[in-house]
Protein backbone atom coordinates (compact mmCIF):
# COMPACT_ATOMS: atom_id res chain seq x y z
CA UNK A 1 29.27 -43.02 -21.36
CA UNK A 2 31.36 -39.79 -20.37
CA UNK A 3 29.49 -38.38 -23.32
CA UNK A 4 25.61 -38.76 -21.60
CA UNK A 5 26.95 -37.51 -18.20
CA UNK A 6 28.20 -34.40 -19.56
CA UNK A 7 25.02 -33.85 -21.64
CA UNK A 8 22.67 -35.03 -18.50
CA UNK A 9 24.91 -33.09 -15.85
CA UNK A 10 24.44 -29.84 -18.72
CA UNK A 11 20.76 -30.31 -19.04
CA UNK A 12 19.96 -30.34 -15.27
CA UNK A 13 22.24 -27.06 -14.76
CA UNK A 14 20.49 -25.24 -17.28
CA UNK A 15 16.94 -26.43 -15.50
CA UNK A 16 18.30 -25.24 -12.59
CA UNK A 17 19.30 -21.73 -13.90
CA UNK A 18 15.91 -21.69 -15.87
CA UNK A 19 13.84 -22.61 -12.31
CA UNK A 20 16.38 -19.78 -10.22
CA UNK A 21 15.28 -17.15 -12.40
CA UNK A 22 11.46 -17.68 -12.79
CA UNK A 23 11.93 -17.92 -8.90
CA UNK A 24 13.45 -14.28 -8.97
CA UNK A 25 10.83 -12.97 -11.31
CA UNK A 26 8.24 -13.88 -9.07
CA UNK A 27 10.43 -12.31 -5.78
CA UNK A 28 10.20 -9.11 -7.52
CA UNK A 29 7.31 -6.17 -5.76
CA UNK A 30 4.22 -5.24 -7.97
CA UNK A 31 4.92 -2.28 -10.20
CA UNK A 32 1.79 -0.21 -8.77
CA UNK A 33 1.25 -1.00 -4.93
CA UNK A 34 -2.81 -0.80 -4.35
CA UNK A 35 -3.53 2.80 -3.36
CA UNK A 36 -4.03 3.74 0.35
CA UNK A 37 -7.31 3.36 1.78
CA UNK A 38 -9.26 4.68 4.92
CA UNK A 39 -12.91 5.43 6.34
CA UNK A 40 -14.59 8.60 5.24
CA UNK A 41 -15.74 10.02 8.55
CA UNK A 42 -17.18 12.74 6.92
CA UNK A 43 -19.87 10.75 5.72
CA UNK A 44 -21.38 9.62 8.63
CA UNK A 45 -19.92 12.06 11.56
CA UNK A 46 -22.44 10.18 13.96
CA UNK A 47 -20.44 7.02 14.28
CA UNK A 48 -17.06 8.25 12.95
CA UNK A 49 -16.83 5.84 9.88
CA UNK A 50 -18.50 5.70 6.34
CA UNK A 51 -17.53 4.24 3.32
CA UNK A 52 -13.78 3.46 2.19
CA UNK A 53 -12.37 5.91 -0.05
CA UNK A 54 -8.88 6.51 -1.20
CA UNK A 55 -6.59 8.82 0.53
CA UNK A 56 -5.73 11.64 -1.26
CA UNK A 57 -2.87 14.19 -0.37
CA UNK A 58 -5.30 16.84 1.11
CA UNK A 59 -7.18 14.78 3.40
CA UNK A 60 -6.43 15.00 7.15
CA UNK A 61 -6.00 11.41 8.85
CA UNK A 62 -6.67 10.34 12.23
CA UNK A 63 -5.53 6.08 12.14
CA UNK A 64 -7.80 4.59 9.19
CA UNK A 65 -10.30 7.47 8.95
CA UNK A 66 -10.07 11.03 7.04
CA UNK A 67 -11.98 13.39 9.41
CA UNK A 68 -11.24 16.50 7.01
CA UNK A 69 -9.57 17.83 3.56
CA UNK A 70 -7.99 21.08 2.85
CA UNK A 71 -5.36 21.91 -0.03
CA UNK A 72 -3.12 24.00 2.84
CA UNK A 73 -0.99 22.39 5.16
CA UNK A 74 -1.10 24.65 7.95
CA UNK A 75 -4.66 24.35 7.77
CA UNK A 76 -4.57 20.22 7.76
CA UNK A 77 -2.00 20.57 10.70
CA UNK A 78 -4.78 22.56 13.18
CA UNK A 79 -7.45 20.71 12.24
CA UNK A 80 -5.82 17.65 12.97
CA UNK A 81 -4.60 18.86 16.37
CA UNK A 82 -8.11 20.19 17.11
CA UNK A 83 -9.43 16.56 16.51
CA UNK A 84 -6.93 14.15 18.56
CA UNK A 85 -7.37 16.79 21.54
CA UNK A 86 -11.19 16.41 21.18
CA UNK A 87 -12.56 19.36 19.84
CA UNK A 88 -14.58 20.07 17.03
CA UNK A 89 -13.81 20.16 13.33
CA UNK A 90 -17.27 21.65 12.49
């Protein structure tokens, strides 16, 4: 009798261990998060949205929409501030 109480109280702590580390597999984050994502205002200047496209590290975001791209900084930095104060980007 002592015999099948080990082996029982043995087979439900390995079960256990088994189900606590599937459980941790699954807590872990995806490898590749889904790229970020916003509305190409470009596209359709009109209404201020287009088409979602993915954000790339020269475009210049205002919220969820890329109003312009340029590969310098400086550049991305005025045209930005000329577009949140309400002027033109044109």
């Amino acid at each position: 009798m002592k015999m099948l109480i080990t082996k029982v109280a043995l087979a439900t702590s390995v079960a256990l261990a088994t189900l606590l580390a599937a459980e941790a597999a699954y807590a872990q984050p995806p490898r590749h998060p889904a790229a970020p994502q916003a509305y190409d205002a470009q596209a359709n200047p009109v209404y201020g949205f287009g088409p979602r496209v993915t954000v790339r590290p020269s475009d210049v975001l205002s919220g969820d929409r890329v109003i312009a791209r340029d590969p310098d900084p400086f550049i991305r930095d005025q045209l930005l501030r000329g577009y949140d104060s309400g002027g033109r980007t044109d």
